[in-house]
Protein backbone atom coordinates (compact mmCIF):
# COMPACT_ATOMS: atom_id res chain seq x y z
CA UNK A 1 -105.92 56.34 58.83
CA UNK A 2 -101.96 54.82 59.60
CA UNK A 3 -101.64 55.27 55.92
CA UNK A 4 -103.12 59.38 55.59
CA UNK A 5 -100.75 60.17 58.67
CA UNK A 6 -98.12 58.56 57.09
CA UNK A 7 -97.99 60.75 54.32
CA UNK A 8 -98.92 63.39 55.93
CA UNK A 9 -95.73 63.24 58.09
CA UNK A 10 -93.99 62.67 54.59
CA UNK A 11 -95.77 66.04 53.52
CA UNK A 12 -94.30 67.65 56.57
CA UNK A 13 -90.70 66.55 56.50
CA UNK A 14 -91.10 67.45 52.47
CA UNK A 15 -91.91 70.96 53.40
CA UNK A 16 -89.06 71.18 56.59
CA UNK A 17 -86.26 69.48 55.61
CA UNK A 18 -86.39 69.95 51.19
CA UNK A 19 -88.92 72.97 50.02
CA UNK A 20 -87.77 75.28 52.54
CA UNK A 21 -84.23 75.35 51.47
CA UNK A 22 -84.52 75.00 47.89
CA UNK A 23 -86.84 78.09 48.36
CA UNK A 24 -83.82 79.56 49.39
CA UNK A 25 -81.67 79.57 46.48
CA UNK A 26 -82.39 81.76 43.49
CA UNK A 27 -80.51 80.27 40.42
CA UNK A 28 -82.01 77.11 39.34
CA UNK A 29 -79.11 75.08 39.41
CA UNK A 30 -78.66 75.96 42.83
CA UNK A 31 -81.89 74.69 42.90
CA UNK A 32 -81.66 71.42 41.64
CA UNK A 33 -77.82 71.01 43.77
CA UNK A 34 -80.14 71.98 47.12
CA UNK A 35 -82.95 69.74 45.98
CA UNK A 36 -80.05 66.65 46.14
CA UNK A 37 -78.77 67.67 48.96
CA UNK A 38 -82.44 68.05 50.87
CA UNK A 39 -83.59 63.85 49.14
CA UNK A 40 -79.99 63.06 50.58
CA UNK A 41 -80.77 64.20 54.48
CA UNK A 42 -84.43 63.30 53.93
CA UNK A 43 -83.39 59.88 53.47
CA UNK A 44 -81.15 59.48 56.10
CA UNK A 45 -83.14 61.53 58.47
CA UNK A 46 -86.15 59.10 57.90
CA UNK A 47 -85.91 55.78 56.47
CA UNK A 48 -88.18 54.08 57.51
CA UNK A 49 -90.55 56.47 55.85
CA UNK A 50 -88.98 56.13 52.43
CA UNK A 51 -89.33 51.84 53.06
CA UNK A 52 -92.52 52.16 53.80
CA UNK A 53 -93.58 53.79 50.59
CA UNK A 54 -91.72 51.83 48.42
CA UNK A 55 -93.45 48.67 50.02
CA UNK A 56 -96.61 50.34 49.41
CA UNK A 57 -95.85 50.90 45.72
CA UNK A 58 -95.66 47.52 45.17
CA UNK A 59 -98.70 46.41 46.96
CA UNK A 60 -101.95 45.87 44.08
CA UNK A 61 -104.39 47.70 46.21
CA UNK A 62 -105.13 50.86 44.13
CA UNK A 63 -106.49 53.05 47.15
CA UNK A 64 -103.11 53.35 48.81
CA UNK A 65 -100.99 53.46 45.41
CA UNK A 66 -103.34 56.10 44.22
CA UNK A 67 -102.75 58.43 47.06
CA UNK A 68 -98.81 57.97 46.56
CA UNK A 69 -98.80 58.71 42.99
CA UNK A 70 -100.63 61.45 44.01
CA UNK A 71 -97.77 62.29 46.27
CA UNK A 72 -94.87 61.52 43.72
CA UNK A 73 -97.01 63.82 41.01
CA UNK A 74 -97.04 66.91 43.20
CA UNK A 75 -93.03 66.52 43.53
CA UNK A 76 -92.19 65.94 39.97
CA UNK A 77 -94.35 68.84 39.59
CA UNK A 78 -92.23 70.75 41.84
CA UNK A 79 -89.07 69.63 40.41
CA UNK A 80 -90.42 70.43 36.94
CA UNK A 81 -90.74 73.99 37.83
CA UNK A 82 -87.30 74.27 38.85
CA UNK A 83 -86.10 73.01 35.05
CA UNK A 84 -89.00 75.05 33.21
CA UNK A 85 -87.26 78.02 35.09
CA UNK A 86 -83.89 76.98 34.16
CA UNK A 87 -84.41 76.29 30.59
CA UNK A 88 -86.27 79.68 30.41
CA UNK A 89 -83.37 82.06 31.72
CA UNK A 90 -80.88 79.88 29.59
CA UNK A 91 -79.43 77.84 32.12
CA UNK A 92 -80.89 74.24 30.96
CA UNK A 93 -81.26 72.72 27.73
CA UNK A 94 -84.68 73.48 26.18
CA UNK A 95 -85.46 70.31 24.73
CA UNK A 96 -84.92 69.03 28.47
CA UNK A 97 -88.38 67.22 29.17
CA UNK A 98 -89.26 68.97 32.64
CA UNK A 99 -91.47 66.26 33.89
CA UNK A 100 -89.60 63.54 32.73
CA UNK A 101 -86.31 64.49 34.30
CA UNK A 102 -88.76 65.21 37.59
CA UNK A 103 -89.66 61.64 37.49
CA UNK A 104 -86.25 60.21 36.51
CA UNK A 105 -84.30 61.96 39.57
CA UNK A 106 -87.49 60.21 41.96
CA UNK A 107 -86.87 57.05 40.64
CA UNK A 108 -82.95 57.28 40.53
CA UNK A 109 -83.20 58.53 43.96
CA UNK A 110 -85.53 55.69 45.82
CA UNK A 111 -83.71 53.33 43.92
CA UNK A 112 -80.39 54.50 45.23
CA UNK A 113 -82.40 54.10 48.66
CA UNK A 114 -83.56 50.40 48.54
CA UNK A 115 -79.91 49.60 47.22
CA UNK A 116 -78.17 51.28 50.11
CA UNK A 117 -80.01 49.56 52.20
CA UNK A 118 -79.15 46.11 50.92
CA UNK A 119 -76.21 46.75 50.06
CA UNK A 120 -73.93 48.04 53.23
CA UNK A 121 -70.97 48.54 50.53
CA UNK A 122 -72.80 51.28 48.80
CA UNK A 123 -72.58 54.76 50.06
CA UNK A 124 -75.90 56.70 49.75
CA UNK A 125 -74.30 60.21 49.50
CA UNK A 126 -71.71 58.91 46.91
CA UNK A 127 -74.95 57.02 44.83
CA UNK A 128 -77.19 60.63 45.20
CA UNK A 129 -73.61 62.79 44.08
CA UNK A 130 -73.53 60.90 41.07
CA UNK A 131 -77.45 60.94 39.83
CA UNK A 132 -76.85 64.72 40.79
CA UNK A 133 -74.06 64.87 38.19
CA UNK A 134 -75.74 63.09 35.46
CA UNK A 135 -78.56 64.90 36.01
CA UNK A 136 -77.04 68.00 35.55
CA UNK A 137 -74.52 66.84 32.72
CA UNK A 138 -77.69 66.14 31.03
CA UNK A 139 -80.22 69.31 31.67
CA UNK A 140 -77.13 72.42 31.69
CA UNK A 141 -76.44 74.03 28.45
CA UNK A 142 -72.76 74.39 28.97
CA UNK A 143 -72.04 71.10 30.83
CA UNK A 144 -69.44 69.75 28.17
């Protein structure tokens, strides 16, 4: 039950503090830049969420993992979209792999977390600026 309300406040503050906003754009770049911007507060806002889920990613019961990959797969889906909608108005590279880059900016992201947060010399904004930049040296067209 700690677990379910757990992500369910996750769900929320997913919804409040990142969906809403990216919503907000139109380009898909501006998109992507928002969707940064939205991990970035997210993370700071709540850390102890983000802990918590990485501790239960690493924790061999299957029940709670499950429901978190369940989590993380609805996001990269989300994120997806954005870059399927980029590469089809031109924006993005179309050999981009959607999903892939969805799941790379997760894992870049969380791992930019846990470092932050044992590593006092590290600044999380400058860490989440720079995955942002790769990113999106990476996915645009005309990023060279």
């Amino acid at each position: 039950a700690l677990f379910a309300a757990i992500l369910d406040k996750m769900k929320h503050n997913w919804q409040r503090m990142v969906l809403q906003h990216v919503d907000e754009v139109d380009s898909p770049r501006d998109k992507i830049e928002q969707l940064f911007e939205n991990f970035y507060l997210l993370l700071v806002q709540d850390p102890d969420i983000s802990i918590f889920l990485q501790r239960v990613s690493l924790e061999p019961d299957g029940k709670y993992s499950a429901l978190l990959s369940e989590a993380f797969e609805r996001t990269a889906d989300f994120i997806a979209t954005i870059f399927e909608k980029g590469k089809q108005s031109g924006i993005f590279n179309p050999d981009l792999g959607a999903k892939l880059i969805a799941y790379t900016i997760i894992c870049s992201l969380v791992g930019a977390h846990a470092q932050c947060l044992t590593n006092k010399n590290l600044s999380l904004h400058d860490l989440v600026e720079e995955i942002k930049r790769g990113v999106l040296a990476r996915a645009l067209i005309n990023s060279h």
